[in-house]
Structures are given as structure tokens and as C-alpha cells.
PDB file of N, CA and C in Angstrom:
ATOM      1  N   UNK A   1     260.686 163.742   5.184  1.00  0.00           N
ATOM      2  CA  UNK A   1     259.686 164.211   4.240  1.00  0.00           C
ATOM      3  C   UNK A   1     260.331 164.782   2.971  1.00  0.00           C
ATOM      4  N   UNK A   2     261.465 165.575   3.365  1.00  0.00           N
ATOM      5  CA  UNK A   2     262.173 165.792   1.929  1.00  0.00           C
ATOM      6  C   UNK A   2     262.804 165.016   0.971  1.00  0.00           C
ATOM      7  N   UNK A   3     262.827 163.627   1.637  1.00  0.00           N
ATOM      8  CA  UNK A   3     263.259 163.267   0.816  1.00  0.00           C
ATOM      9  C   UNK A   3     262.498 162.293  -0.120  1.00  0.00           C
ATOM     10  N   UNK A   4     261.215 162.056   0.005  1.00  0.00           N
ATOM     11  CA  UNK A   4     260.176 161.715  -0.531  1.00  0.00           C
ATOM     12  C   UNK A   4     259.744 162.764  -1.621  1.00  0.00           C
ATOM     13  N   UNK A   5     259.764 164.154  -1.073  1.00  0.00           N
ATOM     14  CA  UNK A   5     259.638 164.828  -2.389  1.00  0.00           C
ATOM     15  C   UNK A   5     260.579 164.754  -3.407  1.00  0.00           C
ATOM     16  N   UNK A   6     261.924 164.545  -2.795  1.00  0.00           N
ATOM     17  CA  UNK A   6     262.764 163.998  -4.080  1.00  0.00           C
ATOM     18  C   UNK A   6     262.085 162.722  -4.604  1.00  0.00           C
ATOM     19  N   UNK A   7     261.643 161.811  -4.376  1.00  0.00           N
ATOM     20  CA  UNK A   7     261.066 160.742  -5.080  1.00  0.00           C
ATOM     21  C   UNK A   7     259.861 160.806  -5.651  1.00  0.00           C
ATOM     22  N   UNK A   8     258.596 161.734  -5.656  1.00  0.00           N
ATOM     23  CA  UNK A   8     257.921 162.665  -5.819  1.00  0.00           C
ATOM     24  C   UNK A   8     258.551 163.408  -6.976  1.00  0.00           C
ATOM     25  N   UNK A   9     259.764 163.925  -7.027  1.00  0.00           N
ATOM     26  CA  UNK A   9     260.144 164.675  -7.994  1.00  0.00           C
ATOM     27  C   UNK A   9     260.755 163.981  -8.972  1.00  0.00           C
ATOM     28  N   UNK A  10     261.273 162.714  -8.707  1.00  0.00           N
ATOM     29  CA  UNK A  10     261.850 161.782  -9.707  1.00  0.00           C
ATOM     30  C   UNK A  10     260.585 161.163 -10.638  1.00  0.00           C
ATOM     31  N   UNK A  11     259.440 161.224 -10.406  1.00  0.00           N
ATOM     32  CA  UNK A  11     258.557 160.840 -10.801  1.00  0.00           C
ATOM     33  C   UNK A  11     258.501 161.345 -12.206  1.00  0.00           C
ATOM     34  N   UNK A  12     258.051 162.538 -11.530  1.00  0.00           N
ATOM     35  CA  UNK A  12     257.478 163.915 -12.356  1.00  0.00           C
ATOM     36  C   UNK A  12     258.927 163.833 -13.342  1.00  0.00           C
ATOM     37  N   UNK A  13     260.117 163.764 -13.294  1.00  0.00           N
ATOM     38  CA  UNK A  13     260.918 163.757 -14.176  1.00  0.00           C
ATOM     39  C   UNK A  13     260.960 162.591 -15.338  1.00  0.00           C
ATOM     40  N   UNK A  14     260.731 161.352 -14.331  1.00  0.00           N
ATOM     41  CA  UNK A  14     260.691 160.075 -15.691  1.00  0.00           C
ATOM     42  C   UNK A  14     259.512 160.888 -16.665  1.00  0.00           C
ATOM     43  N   UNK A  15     258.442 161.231 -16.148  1.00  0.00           N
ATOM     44  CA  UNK A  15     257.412 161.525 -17.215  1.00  0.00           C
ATOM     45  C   UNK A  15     257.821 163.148 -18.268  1.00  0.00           C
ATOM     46  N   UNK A  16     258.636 163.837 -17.469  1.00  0.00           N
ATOM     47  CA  UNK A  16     258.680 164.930 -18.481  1.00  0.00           C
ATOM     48  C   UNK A  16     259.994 164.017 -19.626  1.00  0.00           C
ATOM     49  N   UNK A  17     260.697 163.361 -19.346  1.00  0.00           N
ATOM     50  CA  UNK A  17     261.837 162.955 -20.084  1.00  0.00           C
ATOM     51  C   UNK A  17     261.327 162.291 -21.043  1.00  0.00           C
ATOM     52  N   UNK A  18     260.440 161.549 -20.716  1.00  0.00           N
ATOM     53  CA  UNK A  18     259.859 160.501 -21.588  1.00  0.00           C
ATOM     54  C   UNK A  18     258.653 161.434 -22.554  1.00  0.00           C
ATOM     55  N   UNK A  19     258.246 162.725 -21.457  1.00  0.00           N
ATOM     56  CA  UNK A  19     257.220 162.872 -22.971  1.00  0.00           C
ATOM     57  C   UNK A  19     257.795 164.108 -23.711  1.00  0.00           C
ATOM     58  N   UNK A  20     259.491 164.796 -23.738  1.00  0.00           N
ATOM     59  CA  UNK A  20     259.686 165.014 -24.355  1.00  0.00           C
ATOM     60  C   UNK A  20     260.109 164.461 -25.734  1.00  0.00           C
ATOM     61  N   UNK A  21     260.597 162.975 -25.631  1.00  0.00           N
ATOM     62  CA  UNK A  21     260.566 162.194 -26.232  1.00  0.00           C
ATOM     63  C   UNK A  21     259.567 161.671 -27.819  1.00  0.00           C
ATOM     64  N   UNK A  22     258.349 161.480 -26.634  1.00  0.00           N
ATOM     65  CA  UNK A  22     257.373 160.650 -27.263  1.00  0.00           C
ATOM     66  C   UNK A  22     256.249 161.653 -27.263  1.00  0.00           C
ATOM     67  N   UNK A  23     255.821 162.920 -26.566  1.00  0.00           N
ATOM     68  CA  UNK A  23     254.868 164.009 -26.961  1.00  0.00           C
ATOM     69  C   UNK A  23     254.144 164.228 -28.191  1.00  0.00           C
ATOM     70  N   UNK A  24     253.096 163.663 -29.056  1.00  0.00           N
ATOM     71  CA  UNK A  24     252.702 164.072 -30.384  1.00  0.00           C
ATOM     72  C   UNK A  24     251.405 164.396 -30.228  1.00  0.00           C
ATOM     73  N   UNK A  25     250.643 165.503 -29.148  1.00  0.00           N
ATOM     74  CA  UNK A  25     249.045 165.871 -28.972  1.00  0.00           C
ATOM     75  C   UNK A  25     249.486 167.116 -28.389  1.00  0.00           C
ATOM     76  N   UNK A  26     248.599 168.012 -28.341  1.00  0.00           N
ATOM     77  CA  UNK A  26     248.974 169.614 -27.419  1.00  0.00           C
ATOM     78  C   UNK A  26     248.931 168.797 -25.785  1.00  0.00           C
ATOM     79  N   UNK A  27     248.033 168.045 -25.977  1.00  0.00           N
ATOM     80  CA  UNK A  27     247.188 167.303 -24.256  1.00  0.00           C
ATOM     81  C   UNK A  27     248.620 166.772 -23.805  1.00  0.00           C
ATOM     82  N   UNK A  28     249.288 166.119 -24.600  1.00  0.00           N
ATOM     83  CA  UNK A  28     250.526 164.766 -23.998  1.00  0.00           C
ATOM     84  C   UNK A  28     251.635 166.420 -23.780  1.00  0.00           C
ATOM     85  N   UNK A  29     251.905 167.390 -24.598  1.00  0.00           N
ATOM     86  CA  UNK A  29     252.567 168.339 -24.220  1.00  0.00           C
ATOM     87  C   UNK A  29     252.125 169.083 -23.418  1.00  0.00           C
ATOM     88  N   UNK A  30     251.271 169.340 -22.998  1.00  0.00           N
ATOM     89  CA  UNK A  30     250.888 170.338 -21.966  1.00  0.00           C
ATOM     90  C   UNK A  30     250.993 169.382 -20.403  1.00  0.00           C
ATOM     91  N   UNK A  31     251.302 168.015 -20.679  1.00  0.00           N
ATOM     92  CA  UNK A  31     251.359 167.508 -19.252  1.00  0.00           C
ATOM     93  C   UNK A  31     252.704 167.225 -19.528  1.00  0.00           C
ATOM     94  N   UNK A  32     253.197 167.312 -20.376  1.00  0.00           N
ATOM     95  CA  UNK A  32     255.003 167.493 -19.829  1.00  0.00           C
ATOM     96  C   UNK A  32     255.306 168.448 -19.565  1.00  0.00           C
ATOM     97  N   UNK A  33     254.529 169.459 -19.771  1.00  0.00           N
ATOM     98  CA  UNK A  33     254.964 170.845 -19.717  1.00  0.00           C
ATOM     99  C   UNK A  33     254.800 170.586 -17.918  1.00  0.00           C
ATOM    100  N   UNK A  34     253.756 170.481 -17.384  1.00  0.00           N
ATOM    101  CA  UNK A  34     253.595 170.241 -15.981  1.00  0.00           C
ATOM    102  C   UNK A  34     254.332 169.618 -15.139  1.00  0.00           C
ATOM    103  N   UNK A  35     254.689 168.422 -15.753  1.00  0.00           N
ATOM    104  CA  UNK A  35     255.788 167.585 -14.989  1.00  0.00           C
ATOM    105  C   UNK A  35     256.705 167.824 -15.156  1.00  0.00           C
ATOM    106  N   UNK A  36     257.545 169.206 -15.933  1.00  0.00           N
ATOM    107  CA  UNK A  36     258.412 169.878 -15.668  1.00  0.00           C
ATOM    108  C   UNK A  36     258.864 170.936 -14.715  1.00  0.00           C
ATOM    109  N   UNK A  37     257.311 171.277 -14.782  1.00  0.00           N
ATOM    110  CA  UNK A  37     257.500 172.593 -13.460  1.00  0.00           C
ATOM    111  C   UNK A  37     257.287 171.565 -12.226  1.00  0.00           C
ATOM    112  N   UNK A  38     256.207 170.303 -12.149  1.00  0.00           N
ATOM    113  CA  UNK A  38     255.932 169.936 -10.553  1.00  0.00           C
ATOM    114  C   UNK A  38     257.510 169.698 -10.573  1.00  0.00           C
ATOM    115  N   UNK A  39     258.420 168.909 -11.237  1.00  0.00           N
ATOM    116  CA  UNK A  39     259.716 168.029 -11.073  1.00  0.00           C
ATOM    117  C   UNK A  39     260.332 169.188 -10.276  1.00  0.00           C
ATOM    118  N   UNK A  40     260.606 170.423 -10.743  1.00  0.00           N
ATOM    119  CA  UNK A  40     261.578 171.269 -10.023  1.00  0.00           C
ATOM    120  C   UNK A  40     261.087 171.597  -9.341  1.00  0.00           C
ATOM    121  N   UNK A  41     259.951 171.764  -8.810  1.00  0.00           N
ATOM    122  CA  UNK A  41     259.208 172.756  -7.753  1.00  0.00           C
ATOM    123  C   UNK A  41     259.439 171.866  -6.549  1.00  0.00           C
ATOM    124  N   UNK A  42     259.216 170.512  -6.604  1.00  0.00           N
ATOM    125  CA  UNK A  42     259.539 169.648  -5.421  1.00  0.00           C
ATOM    126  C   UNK A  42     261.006 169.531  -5.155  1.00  0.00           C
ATOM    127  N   UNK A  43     262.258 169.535  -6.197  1.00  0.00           N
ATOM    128  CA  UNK A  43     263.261 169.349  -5.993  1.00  0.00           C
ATOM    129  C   UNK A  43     263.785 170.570  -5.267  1.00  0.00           C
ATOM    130  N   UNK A  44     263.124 172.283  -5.562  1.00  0.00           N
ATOM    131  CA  UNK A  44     263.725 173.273  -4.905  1.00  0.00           C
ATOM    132  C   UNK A  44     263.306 173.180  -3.501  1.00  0.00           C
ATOM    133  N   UNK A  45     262.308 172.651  -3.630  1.00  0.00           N
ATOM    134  CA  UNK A  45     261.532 172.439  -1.754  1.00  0.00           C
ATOM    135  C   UNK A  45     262.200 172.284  -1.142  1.00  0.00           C
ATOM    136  N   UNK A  46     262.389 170.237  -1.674  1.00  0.00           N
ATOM    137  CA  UNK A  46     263.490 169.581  -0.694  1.00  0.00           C
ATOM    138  C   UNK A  46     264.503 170.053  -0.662  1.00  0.00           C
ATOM    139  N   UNK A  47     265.343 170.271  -1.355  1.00  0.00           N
ATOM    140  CA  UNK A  47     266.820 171.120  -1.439  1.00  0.00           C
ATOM    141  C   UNK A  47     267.004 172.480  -0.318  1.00  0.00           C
ATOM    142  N   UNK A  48     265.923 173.181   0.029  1.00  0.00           N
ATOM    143  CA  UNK A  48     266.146 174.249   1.240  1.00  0.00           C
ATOM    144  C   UNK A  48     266.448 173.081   2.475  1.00  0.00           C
ATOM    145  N   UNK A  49     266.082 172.397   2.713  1.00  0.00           N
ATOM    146  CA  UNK A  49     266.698 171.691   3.655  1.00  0.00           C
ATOM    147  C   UNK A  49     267.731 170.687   3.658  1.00  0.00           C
ATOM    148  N   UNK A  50     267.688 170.237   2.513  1.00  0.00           N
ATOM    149  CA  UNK A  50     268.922 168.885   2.338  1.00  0.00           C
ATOM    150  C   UNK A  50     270.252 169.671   1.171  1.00  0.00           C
ATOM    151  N   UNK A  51     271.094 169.085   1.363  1.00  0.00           N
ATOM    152  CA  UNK A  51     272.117 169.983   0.605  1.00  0.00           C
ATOM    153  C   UNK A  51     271.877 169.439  -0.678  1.00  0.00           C
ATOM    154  N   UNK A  52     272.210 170.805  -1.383  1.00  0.00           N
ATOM    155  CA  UNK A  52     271.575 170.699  -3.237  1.00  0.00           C
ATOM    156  C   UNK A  52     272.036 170.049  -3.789  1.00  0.00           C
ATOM    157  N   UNK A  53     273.632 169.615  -3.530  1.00  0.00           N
ATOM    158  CA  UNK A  53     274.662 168.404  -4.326  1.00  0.00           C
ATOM    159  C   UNK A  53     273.695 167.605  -4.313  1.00  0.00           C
ATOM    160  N   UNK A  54     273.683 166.846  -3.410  1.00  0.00           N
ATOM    161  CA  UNK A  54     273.189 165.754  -2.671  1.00  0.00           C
ATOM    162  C   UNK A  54     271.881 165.781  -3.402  1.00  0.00           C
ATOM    163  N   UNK A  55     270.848 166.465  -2.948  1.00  0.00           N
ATOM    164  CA  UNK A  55     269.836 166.441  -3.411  1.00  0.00           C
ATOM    165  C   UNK A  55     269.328 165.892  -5.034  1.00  0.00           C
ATOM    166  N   UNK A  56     270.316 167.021  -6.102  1.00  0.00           N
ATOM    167  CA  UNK A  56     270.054 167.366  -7.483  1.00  0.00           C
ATOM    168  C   UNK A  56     270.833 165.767  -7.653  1.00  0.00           C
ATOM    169  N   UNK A  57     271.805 165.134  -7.187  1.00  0.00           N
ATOM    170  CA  UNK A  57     272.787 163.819  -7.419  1.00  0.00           C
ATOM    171  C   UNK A  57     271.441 163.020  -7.684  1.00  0.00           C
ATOM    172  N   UNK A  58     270.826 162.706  -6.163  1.00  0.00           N
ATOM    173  CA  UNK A  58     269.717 162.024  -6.278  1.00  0.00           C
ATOM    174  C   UNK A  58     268.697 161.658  -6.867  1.00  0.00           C
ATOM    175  N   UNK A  59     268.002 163.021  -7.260  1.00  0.00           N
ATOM    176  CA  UNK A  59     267.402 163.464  -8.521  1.00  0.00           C
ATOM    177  C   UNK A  59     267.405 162.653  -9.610  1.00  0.00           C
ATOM    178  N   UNK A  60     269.095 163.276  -9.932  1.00  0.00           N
ATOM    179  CA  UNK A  60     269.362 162.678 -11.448  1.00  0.00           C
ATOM    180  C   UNK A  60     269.440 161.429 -11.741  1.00  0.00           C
ATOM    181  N   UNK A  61     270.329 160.517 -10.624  1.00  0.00           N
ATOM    182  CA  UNK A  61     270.267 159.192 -10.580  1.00  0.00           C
ATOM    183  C   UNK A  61     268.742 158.660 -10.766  1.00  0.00           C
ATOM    184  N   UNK A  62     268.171 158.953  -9.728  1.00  0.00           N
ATOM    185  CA  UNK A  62     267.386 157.960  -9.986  1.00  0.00           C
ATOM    186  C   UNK A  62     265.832 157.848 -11.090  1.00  0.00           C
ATOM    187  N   UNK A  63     266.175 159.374 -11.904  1.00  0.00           N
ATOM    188  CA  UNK A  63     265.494 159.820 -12.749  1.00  0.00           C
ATOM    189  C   UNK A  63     266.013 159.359 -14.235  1.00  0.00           C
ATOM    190  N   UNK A  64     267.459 158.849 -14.094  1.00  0.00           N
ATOM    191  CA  UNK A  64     268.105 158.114 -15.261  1.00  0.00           C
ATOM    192  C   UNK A  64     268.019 156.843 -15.203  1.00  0.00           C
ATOM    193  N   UNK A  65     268.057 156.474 -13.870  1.00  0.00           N
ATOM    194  CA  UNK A  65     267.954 154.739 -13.792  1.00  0.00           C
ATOM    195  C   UNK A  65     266.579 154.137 -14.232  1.00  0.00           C
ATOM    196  N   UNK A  66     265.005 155.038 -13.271  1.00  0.00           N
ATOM    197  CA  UNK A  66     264.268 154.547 -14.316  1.00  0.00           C
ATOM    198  C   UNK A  66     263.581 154.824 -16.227  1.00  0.00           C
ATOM    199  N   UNK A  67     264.044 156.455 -16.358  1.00  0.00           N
ATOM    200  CA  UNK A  67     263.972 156.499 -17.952  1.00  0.00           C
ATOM    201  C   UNK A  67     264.760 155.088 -18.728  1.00  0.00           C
ATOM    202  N   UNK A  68     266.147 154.397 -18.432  1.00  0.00           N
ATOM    203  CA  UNK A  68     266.428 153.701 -18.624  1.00  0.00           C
ATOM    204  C   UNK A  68     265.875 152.137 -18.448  1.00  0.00           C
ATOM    205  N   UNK A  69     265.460 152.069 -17.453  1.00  0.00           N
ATOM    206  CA  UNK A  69     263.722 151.065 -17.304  1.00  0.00           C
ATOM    207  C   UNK A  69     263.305 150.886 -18.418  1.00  0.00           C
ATOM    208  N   UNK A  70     262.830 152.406 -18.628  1.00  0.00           N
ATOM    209  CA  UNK A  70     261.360 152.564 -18.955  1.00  0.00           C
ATOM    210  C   UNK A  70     261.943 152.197 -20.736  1.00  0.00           C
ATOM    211  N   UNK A  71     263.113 152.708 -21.294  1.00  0.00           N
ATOM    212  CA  UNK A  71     263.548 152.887 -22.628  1.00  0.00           C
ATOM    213  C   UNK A  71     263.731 150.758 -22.590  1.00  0.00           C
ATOM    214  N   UNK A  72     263.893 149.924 -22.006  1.00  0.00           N
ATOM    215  CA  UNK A  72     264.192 148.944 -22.388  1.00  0.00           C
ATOM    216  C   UNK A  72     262.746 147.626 -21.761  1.00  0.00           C
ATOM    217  N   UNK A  73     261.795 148.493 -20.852  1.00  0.00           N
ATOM    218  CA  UNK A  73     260.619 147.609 -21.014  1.00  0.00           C
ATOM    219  C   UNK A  73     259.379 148.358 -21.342  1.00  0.00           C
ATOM    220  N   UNK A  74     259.069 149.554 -21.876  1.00  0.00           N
ATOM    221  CA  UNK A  74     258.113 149.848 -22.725  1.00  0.00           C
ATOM    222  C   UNK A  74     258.442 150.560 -24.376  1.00  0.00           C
ATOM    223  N   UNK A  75     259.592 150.595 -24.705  1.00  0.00           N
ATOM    224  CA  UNK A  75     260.152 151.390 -25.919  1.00  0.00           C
ATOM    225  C   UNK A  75     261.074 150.409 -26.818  1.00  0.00           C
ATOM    226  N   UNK A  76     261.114 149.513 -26.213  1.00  0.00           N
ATOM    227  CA  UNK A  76     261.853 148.386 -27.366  1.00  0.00           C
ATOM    228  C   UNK A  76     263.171 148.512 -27.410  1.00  0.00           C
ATOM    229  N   UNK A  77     263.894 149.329 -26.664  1.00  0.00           N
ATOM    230  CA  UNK A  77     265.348 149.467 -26.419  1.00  0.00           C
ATOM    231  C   UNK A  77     265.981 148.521 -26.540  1.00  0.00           C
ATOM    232  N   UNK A  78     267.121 148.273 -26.864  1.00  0.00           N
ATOM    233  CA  UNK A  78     267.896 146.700 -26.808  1.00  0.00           C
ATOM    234  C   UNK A  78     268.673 146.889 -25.995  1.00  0.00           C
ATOM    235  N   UNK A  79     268.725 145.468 -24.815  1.00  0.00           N
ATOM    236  CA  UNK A  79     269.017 145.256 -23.649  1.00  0.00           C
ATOM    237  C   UNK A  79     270.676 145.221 -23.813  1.00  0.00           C
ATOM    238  N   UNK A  80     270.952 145.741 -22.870  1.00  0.00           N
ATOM    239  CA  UNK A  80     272.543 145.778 -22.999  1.00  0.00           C
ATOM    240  C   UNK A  80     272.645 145.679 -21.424  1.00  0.00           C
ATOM    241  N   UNK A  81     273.806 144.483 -21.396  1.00  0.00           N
ATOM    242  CA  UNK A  81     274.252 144.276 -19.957  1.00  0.00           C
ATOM    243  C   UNK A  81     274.870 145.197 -19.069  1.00  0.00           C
ATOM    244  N   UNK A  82     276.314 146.062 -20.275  1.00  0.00           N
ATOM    245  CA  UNK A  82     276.881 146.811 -19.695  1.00  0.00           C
ATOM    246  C   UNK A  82     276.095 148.492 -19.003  1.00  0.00           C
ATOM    247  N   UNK A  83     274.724 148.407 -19.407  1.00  0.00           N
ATOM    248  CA  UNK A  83     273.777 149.442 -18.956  1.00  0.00           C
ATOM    249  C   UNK A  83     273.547 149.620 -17.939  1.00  0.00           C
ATOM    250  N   UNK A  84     273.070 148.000 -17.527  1.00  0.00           N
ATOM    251  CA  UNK A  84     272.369 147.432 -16.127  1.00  0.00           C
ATOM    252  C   UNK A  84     273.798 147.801 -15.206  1.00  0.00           C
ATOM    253  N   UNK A  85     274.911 147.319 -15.611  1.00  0.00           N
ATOM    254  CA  UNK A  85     276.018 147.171 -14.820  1.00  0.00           C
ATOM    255  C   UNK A  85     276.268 149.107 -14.287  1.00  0.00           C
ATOM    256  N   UNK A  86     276.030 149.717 -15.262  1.00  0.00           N
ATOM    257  CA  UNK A  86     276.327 151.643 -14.706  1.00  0.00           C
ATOM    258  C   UNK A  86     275.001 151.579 -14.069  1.00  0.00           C
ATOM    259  N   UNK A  87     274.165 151.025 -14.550  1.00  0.00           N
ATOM    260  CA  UNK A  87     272.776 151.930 -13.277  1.00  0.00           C
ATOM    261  C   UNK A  87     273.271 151.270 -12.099  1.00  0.00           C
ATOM    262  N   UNK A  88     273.579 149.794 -11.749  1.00  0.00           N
ATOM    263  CA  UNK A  88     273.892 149.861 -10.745  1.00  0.00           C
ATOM    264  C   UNK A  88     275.096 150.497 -10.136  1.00  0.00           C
ATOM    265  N   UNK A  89     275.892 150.706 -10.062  1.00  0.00           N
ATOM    266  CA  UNK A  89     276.921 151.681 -10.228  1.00  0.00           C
ATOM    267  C   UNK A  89     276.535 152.886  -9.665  1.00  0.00           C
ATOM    268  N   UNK A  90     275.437 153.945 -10.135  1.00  0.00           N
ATOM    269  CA  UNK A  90     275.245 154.210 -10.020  1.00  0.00           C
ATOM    270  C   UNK A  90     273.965 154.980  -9.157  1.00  0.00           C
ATOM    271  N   UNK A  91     273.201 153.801  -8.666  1.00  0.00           N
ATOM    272  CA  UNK A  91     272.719 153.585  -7.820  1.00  0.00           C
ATOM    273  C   UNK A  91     273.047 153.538  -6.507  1.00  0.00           C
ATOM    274  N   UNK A  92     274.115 152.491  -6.489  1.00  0.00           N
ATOM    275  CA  UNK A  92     275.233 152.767  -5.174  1.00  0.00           C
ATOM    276  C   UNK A  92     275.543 153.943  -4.886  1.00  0.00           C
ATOM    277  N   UNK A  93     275.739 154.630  -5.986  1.00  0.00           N
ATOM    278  CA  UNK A  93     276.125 156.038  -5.357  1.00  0.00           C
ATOM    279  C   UNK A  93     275.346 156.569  -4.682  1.00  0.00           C
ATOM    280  N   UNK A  94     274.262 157.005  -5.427  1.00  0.00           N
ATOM    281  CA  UNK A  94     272.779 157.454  -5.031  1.00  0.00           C
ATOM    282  C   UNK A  94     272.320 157.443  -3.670  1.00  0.00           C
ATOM    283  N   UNK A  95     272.923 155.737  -3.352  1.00  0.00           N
ATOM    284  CA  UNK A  95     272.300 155.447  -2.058  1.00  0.00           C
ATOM    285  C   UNK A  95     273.490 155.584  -1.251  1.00  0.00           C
ATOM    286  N   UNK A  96     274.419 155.801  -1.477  1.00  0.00           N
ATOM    287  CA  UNK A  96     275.924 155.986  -0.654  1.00  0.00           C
ATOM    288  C   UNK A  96     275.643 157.445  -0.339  1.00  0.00           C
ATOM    289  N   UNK A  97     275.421 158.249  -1.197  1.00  0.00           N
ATOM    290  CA  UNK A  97     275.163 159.876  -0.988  1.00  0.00           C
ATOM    291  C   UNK A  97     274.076 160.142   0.355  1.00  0.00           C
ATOM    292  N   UNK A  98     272.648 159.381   0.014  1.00  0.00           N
ATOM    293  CA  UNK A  98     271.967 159.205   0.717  1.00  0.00           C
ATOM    294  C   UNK A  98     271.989 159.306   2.116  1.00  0.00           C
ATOM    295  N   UNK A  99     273.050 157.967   2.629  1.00  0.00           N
ATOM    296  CA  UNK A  99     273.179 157.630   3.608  1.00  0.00           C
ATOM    297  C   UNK A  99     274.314 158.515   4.396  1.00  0.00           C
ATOM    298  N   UNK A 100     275.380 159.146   3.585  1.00  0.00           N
ATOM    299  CA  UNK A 100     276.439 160.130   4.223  1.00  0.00           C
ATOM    300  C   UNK A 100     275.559 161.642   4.203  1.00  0.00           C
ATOM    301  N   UNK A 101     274.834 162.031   4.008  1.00  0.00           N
ATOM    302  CA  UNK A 101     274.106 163.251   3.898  1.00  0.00           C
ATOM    303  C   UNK A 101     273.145 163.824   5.288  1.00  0.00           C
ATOM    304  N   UNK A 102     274.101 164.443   5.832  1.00  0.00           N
ATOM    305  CA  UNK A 102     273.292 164.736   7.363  1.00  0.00           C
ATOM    306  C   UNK A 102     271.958 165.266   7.257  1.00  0.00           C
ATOM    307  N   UNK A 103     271.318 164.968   8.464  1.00  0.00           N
ATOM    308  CA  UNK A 103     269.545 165.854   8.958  1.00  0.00           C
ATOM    309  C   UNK A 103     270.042 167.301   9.387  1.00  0.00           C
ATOM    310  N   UNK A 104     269.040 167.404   9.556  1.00  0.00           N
ATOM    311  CA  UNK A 104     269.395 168.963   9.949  1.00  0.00           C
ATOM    312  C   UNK A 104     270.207 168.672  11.884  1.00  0.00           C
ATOM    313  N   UNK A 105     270.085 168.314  12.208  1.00  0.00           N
ATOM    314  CA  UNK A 105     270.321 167.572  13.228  1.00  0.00           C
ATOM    315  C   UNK A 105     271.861 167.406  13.291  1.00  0.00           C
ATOM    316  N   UNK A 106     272.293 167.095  12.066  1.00  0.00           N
ATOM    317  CA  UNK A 106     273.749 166.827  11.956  1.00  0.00           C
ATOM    318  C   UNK A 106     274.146 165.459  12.416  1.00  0.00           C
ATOM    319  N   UNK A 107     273.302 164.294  12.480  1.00  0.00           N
ATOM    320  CA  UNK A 107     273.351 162.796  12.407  1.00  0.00           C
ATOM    321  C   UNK A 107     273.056 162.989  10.916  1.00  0.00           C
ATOM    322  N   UNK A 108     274.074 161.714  10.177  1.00  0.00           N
ATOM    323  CA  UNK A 108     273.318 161.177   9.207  1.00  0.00           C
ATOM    324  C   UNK A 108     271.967 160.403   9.139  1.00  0.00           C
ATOM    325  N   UNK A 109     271.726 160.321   7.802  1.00  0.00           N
ATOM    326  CA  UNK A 109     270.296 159.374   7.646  1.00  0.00           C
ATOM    327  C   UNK A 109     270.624 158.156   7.753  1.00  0.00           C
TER     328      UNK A 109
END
């Protein structure tokens, strides 16, 4: 379950990143303002149980991989190969972290 709120919280992050960005109404700022507090509020959740490295790693990855999405299929970004080549890269990690990161249990996931 925690770790869904990390994905839950990656959410809430593509949207605060993006509408600090692109924000020009009080309405479009006041819901980044929100998806700033839900983003951390789920990430401190999950994090009491999963270790915070791990956790905040996750987070960030996969909160950069899709702003980076999002900057090259709704914002007109110009596609660059060597981009695709670090998200994946970095993704691996993400999911390498993932998978070495024990339950409370002390089996990995």
C-alpha cells in the first residue's frame, strides 16, 4: 500500500511541477498549491514505513521521468534521444531500488 502512495504522490508532483511552470489564474495556483502539500503528505506517509532513501529516490525518478513526458508530448519540447536514453537509466534504477528495498518483514519486494 505504501508504495502506491508513492505513485499517488508522483502524481500530485507531475502536476505541482508542471503548474509551477505554466500557473497563470489564482484557480490553476491554488491547485498547485494543493498538489504540493497532497505530494508530500503521501510521500511522508509512505516513508514511516519504507526507508526514506528509497522512498524520496522513487519519488523523484519517477516524478522526472514523467514531467519529462509531459515537457515533450504536451509542451512542444524538442525530442532528444539522449533524454529518453537517462530516463531510462534512470528508471532502472528506480526499479532496481524498488526491488532491493525490504518489507517490513525483512524479505525484499
Amino acid at each position: 500500500m505504501n508504495w502506491i502512495k508513492i505513485m499517488i504522490a508522483t502524481f500530485f508532483e507531475v502536476g505541482w511541477v508542471i503548474g509551477l511552470t505554466h500557473a497563470s489564474s489564482w484557480v490553476e495556483w491554488l491547485f498547485t498549491i494543493i498538489a504540493i502539500f497532497v505530494s508530500f503528505y503521501l510521500l511522508v506517509e509512505a516513508s514511516k514505513s519504507l526507508p526514506v532513501g528509497t522512498s524520496y529516490a522513487v519519488f523523484v525518478g519517477l516524478g522526472t521521468t514523467w514531467v519529462t513526458l509531459f515537457d515533450f508530448l504536451l509542451f512542444g519540447e524538442p525530442f532528444q534521444f539522449m533524454k529518453v536514453i537517462l530516463i531510462i537509466t534512470l528508471l532502472a534504477g528506480v526499479v532496481s531500488l524498488k526491488l532491493v528495498t525490504p518489507n517490513k518483514g525483512g524479505k525484499t519486494s
